[in-house]
C-alpha atoms as a PDB file:
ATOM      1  CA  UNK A   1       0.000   0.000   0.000  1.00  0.00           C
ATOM      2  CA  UNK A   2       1.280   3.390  -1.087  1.00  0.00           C
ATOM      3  CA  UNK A   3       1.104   6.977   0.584  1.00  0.00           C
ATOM      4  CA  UNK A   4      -2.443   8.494  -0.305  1.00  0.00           C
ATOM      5  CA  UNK A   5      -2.392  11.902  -1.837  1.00  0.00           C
ATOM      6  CA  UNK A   6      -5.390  14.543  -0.981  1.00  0.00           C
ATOM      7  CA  UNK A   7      -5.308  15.692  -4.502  1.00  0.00           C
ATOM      8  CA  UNK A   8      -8.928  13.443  -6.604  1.00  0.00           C
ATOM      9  CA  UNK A   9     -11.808  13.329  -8.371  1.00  0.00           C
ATOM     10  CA  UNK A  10     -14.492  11.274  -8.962  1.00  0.00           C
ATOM     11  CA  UNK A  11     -17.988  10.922 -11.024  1.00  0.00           C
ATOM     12  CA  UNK A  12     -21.026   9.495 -11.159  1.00  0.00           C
ATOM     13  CA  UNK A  13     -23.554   9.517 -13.340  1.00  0.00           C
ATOM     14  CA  UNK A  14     -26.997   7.699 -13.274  1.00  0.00           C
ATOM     15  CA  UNK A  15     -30.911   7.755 -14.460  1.00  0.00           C
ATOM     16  CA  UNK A  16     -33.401   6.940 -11.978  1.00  0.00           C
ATOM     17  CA  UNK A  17     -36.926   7.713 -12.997  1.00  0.00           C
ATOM     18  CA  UNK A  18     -36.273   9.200 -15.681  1.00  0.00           C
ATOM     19  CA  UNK A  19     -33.961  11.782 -14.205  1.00  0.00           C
ATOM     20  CA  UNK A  20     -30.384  11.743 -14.823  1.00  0.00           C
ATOM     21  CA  UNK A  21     -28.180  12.513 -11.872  1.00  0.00           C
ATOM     22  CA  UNK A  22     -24.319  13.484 -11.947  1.00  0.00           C
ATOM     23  CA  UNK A  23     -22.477  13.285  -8.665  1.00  0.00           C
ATOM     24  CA  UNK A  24     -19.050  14.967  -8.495  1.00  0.00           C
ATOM     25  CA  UNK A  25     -16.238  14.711  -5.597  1.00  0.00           C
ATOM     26  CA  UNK A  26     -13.154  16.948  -5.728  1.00  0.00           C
ATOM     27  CA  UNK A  27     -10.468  16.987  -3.079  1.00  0.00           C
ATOM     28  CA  UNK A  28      -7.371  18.917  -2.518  1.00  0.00           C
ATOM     29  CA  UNK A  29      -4.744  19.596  -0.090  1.00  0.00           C
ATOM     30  CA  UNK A  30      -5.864  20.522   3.629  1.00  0.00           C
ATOM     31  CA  UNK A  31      -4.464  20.154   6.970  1.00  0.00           C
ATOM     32  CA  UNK A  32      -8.416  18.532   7.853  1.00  0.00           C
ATOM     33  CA  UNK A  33     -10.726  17.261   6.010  1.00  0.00           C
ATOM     34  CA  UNK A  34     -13.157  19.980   5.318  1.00  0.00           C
ATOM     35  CA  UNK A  35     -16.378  19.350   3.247  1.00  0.00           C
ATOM     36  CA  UNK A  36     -18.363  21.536   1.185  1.00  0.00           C
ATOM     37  CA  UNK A  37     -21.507  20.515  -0.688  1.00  0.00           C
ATOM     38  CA  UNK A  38     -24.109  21.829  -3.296  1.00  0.00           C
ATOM     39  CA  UNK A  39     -27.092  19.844  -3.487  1.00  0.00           C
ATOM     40  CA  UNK A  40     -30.362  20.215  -4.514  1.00  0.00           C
ATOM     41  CA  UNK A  41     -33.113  21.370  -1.608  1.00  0.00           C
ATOM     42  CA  UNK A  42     -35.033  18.178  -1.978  1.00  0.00           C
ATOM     43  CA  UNK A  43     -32.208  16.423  -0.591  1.00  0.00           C
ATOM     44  CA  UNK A  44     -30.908  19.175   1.759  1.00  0.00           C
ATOM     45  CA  UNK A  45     -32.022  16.999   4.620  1.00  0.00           C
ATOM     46  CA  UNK A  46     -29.556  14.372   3.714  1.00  0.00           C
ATOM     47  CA  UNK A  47     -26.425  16.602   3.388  1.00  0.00           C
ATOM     48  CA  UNK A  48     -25.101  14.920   6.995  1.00  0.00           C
ATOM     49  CA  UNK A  49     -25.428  11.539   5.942  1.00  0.00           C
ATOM     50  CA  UNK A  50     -23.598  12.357   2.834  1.00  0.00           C
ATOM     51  CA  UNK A  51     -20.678  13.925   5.208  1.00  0.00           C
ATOM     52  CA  UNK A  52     -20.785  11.186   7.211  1.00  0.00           C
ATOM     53  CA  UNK A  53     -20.181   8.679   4.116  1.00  0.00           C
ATOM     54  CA  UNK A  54     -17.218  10.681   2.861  1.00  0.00           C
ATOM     55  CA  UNK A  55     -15.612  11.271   6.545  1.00  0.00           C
ATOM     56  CA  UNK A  56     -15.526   6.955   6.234  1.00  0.00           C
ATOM     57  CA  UNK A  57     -13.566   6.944   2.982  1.00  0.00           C
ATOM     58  CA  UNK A  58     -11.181  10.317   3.559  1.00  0.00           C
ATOM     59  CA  UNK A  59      -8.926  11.187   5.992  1.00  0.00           C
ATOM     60  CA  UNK A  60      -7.764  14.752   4.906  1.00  0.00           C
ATOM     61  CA  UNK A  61      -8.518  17.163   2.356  1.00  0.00           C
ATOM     62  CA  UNK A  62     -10.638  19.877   1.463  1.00  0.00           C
ATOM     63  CA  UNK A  63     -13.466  18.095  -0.337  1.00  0.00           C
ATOM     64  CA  UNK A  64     -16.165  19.352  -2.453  1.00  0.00           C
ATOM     65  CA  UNK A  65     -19.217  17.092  -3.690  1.00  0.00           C
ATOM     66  CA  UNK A  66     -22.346  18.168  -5.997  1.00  0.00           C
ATOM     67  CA  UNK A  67     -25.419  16.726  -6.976  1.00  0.00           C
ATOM     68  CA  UNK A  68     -27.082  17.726 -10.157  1.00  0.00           C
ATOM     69  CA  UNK A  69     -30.550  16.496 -11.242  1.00  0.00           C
ATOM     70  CA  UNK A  70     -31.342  16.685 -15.349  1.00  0.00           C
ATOM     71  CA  UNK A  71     -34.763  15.765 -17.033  1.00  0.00           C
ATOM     72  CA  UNK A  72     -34.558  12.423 -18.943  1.00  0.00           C
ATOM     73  CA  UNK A  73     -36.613  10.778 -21.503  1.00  0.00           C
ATOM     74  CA  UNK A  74     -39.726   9.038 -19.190  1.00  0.00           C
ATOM     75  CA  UNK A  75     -42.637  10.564 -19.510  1.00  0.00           C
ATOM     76  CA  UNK A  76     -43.840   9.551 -15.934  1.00  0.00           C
ATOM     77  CA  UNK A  77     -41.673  10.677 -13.014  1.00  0.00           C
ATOM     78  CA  UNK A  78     -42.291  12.186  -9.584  1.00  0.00           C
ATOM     79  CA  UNK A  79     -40.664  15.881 -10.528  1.00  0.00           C
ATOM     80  CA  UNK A  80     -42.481  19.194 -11.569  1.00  0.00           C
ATOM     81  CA  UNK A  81     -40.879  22.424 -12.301  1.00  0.00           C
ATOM     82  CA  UNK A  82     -40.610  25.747 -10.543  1.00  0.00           C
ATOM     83  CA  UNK A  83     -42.907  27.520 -12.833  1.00  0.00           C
ATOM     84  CA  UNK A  84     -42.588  30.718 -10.820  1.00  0.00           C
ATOM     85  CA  UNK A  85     -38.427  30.650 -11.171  1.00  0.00           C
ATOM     86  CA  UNK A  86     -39.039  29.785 -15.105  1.00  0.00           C
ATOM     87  CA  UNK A  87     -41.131  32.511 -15.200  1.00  0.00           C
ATOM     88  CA  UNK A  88     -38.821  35.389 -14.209  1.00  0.00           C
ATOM     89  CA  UNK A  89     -35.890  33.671 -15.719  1.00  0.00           C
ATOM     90  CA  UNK A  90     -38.032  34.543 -18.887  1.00  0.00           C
ATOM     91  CA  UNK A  91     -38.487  37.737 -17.970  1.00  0.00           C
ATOM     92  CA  UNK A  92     -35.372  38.859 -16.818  1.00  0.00           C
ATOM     93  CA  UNK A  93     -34.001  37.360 -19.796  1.00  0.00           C
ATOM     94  CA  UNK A  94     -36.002  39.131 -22.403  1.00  0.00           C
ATOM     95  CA  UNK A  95     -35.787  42.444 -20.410  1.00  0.00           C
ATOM     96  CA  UNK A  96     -32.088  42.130 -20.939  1.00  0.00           C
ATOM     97  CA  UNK A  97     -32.097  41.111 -24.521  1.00  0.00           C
ATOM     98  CA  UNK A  98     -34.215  44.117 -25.085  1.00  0.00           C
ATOM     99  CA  UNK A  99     -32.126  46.696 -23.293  1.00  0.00           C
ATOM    100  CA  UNK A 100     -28.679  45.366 -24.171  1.00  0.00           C
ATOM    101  CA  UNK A 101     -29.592  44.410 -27.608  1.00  0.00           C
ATOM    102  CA  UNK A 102     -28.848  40.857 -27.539  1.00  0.00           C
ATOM    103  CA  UNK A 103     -30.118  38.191 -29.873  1.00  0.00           C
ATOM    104  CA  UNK A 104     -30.415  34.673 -29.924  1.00  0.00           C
ATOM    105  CA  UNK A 105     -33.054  31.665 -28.011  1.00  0.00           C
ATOM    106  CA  UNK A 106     -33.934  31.003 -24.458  1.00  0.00           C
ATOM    107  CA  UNK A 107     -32.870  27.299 -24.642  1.00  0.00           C
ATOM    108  CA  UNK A 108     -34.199  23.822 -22.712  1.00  0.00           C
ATOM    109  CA  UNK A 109     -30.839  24.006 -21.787  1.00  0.00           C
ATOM    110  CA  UNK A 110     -31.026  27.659 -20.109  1.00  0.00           C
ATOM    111  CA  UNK A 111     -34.054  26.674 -18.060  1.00  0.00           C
ATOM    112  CA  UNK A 112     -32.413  23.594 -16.587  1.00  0.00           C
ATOM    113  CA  UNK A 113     -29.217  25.281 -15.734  1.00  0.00           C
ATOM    114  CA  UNK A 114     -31.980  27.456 -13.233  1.00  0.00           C
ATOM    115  CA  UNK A 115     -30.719  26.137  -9.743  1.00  0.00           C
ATOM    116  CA  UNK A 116     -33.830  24.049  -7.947  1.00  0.00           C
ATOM    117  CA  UNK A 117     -35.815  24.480 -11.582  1.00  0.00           C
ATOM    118  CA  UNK A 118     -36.915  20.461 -10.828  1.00  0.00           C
ATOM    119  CA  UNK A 119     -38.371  19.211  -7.996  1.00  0.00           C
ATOM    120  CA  UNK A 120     -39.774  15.833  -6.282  1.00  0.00           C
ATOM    121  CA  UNK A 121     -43.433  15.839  -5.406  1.00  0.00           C
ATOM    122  CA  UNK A 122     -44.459  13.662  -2.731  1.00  0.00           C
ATOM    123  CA  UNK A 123     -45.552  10.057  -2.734  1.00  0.00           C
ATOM    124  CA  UNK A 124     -44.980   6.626  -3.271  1.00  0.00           C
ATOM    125  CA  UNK A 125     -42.312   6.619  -1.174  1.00  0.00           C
ATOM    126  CA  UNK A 126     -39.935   8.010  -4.376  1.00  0.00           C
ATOM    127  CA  UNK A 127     -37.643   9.515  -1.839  1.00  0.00           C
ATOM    128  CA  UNK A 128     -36.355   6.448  -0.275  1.00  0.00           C
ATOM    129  CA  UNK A 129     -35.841   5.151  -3.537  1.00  0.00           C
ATOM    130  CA  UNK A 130     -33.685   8.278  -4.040  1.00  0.00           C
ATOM    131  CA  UNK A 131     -32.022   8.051  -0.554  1.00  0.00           C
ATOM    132  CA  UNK A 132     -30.466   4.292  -1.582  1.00  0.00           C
ATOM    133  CA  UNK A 133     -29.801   5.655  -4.883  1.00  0.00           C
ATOM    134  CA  UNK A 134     -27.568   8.555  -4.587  1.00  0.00           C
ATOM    135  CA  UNK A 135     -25.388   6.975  -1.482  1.00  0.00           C
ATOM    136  CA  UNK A 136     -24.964   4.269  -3.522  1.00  0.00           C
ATOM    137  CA  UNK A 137     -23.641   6.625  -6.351  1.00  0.00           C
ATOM    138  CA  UNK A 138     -21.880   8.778  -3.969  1.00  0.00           C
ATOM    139  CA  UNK A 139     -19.933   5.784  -2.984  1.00  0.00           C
ATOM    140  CA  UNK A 140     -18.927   5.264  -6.500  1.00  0.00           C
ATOM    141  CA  UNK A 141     -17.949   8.750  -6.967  1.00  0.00           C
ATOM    142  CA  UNK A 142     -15.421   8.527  -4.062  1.00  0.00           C
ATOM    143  CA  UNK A 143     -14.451   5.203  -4.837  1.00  0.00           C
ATOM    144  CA  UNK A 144     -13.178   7.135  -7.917  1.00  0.00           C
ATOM    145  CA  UNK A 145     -11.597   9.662  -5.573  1.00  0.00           C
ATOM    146  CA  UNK A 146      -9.670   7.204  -3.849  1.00  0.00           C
ATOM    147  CA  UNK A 147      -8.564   5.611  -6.839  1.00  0.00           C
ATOM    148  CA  UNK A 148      -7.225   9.013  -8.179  1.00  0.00           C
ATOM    149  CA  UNK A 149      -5.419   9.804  -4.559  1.00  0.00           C
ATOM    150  CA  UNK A 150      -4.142   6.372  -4.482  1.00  0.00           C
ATOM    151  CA  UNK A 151      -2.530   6.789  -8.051  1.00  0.00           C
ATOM    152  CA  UNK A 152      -1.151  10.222  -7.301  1.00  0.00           C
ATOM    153  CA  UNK A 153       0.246   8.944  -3.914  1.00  0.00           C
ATOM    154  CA  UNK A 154       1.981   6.433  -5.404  1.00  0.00           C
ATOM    155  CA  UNK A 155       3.716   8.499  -7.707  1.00  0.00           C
ATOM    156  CA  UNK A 156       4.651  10.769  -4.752  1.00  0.00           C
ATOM    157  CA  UNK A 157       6.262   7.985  -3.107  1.00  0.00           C
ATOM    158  CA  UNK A 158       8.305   7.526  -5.707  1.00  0.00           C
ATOM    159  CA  UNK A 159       9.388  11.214  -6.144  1.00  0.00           C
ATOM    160  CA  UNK A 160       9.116  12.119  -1.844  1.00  0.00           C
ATOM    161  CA  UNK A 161      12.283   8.442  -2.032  1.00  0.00           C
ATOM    162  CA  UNK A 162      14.265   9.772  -4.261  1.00  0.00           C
ATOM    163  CA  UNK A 163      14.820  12.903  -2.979  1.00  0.00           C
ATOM    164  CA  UNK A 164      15.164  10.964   0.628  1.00  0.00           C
ATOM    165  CA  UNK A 165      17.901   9.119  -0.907  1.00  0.00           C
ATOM    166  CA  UNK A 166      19.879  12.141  -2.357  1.00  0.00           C
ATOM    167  CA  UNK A 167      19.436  13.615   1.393  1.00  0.00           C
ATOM    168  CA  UNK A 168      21.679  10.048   2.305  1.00  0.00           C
ATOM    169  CA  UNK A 169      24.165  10.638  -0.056  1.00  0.00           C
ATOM    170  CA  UNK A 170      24.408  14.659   0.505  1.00  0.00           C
ATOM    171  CA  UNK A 171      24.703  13.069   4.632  1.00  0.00           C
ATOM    172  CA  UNK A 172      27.712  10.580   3.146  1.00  0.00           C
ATOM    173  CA  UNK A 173      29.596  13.664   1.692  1.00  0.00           C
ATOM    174  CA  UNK A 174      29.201  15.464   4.864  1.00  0.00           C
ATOM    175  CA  UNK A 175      30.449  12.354   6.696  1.00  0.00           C
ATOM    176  CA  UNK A 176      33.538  12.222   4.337  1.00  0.00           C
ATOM    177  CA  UNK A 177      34.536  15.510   5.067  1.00  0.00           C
ATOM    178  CA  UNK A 178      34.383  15.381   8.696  1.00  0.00           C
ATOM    179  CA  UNK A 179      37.503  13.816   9.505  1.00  0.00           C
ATOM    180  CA  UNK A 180      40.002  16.538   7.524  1.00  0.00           C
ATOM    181  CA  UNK A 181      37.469  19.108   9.309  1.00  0.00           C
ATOM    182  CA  UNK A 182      38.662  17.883  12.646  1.00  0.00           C
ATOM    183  CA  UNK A 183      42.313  17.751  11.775  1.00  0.00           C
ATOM    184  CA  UNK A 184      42.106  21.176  10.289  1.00  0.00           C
ATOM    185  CA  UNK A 185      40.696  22.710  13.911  1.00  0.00           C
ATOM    186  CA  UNK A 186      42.997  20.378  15.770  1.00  0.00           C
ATOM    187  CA  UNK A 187      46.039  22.194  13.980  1.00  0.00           C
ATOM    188  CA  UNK A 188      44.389  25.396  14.856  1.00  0.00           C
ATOM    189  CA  UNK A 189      43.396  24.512  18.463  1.00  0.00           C
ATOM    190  CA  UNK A 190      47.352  23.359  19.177  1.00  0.00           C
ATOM    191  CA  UNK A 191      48.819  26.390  17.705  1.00  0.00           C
ATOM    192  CA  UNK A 192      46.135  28.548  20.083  1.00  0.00           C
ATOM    193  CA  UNK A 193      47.065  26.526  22.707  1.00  0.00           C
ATOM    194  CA  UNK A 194      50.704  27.011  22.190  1.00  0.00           C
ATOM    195  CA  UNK A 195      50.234  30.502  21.685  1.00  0.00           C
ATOM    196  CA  UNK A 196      48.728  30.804  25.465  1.00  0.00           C
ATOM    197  CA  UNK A 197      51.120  28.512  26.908  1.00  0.00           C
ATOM    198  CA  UNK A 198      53.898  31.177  26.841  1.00  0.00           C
ATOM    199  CA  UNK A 199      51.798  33.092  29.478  1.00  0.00           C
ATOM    200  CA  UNK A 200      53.052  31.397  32.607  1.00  0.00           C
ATOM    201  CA  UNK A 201      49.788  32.769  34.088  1.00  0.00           C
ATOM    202  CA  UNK A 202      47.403  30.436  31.867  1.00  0.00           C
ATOM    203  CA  UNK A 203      44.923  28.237  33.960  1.00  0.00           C
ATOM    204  CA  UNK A 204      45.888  24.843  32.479  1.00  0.00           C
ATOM    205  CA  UNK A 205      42.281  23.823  34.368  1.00  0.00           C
ATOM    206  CA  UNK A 206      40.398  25.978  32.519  1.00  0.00           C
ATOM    207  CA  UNK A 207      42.475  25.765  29.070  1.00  0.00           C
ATOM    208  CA  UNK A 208      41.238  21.985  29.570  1.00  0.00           C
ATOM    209  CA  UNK A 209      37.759  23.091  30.007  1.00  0.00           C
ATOM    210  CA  UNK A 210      37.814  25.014  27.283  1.00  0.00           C
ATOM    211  CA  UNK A 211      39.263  22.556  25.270  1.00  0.00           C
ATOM    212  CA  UNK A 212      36.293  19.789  26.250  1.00  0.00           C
ATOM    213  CA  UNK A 213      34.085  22.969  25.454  1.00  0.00           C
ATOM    214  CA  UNK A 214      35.635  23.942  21.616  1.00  0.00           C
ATOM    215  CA  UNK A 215      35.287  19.904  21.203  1.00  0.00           C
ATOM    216  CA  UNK A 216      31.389  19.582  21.739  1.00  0.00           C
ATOM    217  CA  UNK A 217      30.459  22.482  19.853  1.00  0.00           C
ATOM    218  CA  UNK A 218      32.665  21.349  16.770  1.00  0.00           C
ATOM    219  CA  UNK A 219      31.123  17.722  17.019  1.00  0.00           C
ATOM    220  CA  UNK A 220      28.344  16.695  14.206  1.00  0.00           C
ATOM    221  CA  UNK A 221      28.366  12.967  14.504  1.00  0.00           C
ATOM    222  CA  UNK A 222      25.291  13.280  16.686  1.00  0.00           C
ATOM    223  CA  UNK A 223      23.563  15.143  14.237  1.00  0.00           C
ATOM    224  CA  UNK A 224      24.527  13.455  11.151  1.00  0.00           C
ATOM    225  CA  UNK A 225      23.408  10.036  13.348  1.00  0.00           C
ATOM    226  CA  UNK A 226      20.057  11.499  13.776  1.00  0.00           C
ATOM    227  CA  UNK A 227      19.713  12.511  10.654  1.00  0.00           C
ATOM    228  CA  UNK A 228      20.268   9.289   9.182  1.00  0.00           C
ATOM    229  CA  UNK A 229      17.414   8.011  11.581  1.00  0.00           C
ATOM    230  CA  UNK A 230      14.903  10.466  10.527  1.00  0.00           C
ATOM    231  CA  UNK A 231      15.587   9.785   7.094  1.00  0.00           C
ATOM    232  CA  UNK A 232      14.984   5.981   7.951  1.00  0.00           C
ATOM    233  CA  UNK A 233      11.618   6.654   9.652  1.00  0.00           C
ATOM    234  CA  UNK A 234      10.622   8.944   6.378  1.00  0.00           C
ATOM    235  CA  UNK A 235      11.107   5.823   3.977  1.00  0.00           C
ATOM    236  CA  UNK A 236       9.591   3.782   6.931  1.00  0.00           C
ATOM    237  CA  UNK A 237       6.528   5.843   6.730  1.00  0.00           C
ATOM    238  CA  UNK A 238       6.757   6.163   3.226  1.00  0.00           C
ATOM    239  CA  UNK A 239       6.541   1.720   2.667  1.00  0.00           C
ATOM    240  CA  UNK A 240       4.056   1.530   5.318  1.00  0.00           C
ATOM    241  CA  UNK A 241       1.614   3.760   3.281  1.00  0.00           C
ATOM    242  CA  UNK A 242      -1.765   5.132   4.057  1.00  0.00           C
ATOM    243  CA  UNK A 243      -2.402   8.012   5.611  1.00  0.00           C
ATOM    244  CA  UNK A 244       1.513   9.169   6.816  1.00  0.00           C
ATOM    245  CA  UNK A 245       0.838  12.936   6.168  1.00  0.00           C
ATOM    246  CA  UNK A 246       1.388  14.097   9.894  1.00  0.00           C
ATOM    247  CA  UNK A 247       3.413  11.659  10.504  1.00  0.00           C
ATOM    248  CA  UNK A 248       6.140  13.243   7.511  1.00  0.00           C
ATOM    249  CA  UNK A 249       5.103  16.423   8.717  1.00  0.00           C
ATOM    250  CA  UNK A 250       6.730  15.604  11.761  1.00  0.00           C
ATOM    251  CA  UNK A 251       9.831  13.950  10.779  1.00  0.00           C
ATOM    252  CA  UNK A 252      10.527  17.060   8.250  1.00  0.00           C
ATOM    253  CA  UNK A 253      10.521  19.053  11.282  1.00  0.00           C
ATOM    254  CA  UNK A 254      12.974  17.334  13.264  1.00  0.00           C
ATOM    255  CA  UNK A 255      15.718  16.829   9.632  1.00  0.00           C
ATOM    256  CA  UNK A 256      15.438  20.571   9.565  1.00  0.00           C
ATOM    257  CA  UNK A 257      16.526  21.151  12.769  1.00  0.00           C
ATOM    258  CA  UNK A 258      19.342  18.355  12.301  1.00  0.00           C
ATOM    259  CA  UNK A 259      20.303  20.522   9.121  1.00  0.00           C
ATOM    260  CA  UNK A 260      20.323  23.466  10.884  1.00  0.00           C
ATOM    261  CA  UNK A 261      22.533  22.422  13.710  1.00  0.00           C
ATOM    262  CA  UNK A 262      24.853  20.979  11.406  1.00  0.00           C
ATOM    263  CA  UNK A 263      25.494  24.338   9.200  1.00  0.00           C
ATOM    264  CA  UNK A 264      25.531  26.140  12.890  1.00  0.00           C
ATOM    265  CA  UNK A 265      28.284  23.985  14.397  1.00  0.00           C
ATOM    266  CA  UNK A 266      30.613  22.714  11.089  1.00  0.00           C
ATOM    267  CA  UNK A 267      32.862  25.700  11.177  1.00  0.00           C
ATOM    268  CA  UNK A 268      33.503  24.366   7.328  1.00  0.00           C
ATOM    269  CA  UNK A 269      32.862  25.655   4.157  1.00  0.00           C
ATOM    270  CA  UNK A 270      32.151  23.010   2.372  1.00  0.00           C
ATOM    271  CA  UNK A 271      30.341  21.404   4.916  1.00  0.00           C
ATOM    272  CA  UNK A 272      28.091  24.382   5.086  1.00  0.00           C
ATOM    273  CA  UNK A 273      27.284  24.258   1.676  1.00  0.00           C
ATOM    274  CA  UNK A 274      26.448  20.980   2.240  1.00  0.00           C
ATOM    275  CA  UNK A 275      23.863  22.164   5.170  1.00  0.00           C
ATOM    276  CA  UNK A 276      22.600  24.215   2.493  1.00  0.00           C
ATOM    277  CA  UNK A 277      21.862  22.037  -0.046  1.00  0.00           C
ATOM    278  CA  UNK A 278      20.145  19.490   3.087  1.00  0.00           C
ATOM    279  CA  UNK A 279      17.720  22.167   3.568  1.00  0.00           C
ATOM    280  CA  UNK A 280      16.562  23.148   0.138  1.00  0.00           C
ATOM    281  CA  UNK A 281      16.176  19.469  -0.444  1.00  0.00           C
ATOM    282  CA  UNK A 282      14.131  19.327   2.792  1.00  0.00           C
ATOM    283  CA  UNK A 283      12.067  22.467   2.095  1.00  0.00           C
ATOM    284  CA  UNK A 284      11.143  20.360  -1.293  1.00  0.00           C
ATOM    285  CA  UNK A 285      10.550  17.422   0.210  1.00  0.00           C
ATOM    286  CA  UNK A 286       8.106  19.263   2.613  1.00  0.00           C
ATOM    287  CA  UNK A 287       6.531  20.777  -0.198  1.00  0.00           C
ATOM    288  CA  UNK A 288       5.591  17.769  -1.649  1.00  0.00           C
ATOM    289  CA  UNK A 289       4.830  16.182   1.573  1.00  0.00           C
ATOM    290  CA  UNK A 290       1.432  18.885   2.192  1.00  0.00           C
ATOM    291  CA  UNK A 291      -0.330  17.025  -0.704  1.00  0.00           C
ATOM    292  CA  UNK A 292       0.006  13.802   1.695  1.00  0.00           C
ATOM    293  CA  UNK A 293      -3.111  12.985   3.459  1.00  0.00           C
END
């Protein structure tokens, strides 16, 4: 199983009654899952149950369903038409046309596109019918969804490693370096050192202290350790799959600070540069990593 993305889509589209009905889910990056929905009044009642079927299927994202009812061929269906909002749509219409001089046909097409133009009349119990019907479409509209996020995921994965990887080998170069860094401030350190010994009045105690002192801030093997381990735990997360977004989120947060350190306490050009290039990858990485539900 691969890391799920928050970026989908998904359709449905059905004829019950002789009414066709589209269903559309779009989702994209969010730090919740936030849902938004436009469906027809009929239905309005339903809106939570519909909320509560996509809060089952997504983690994260900011999701945004429709409903849209069309007339179809039957002759005989439960549905009438707002013949009051026809009406002024008419009106309005021609009024403009008129004033503004514009030409051309008020269309089927321009009536249906009227929001709430159809509606359900009562009976027969036609609304349960409708109930099943459109969370049973719903569900194939975010099965679609999750296929999408799945697919994108998956490619993330592959892009979110490789970059992982390059952060290894940019660690290995750091790692290489290291030693020749050390000999370079040792030379230094004995040259101070001999420097101060000519003063008869140097502490030796303290020279020692602040020789145990120069030696822990110069050290990076701690940080390049931990680095290593957070990049371990990313591709951990990243094989285990499913919803890791946090989870990266979090282990971003700590290589930055390992990168950070690093470029603070090298005292090395090169190895600075190297820092550098840690944290652009990083800042990349995290980049990619907010599409991650």
């Amino acid at each position: 199983m691969s890391i799920i993305s928050m970026t989908g889509f998904g359709k449905s589209e059905s004829t019950l009654q002789g009414i066709t009905c589209v269903i559309e889910v779009r989702s994209v990056n969010s730090r919740f899952l936030e849902i938004s929905s436009k469906i027809p009044k009929n239905f309005a009642y339903l809106e939570n149950d519909f909320k509560a079927q996509i809060k089952d299927k997504l983690v994260r994202g900011s999701v945004n369903f429709s409903i849209t009812l069309g007339a179809g061929n039957a002759g005989n269906i439960p549905v009438c038409y707002n013949e009051a909002a026809v009406e002024k749509f008419v009106e309005i219409t021609k009024a403009m046309q008129k004033k503004y001089g514009i030409a051309g046909d008020i269309k089927l097409e321009h009536v249906l596109a009227i929001p709430e133009v159809l509606q359900f009349t009562d009976g027969n119990g036609d609304n349960e019918v409708w109930e099943k019907h459109l969370k049973a479409e719903l569900d194939k509209a975010l099965d679609g969804v999750i296929a999408m996020r799945e697919k994108e995921g998956a490619n993330l994965a592959v892009d979110l490693t490789r970059r992982v990887i390059h952060l290894n080998e940019v660690i290995d170069k750091v790692e290489v370096l290291d030693p020749q860094r050390i000999e370079t401030w040792k030379v230094k350190f004995r040259e101070r050192i001999n420097t101060l010994m000519k003063d008869s009045e140097i502490d030796e105690v303290r020279l020692l202290q602040e020789a145990c002192i120069m030696a822990d801030k110069l050290d990076i093997h701690e940080e390049i350790t931990r680095f290593r381990s957070h990049n371990k735990l990313f591709l951990d997360a990243l094989a285990k799959g499913g919803a890791q977004g946090k989870n990266l989120g979090f282990i971003l947060q700590e290589m930055g600070r390992e990168a950070n350190t690093l470029g603070t306490k090298c005292q090395n050009a090169d190895i600075a540069a190297l820092a550098i290039e840690l944290k652009n990858e990083i800042e990349c990485i995290r980049e990619q990593s907010m599409n991650v539900a």
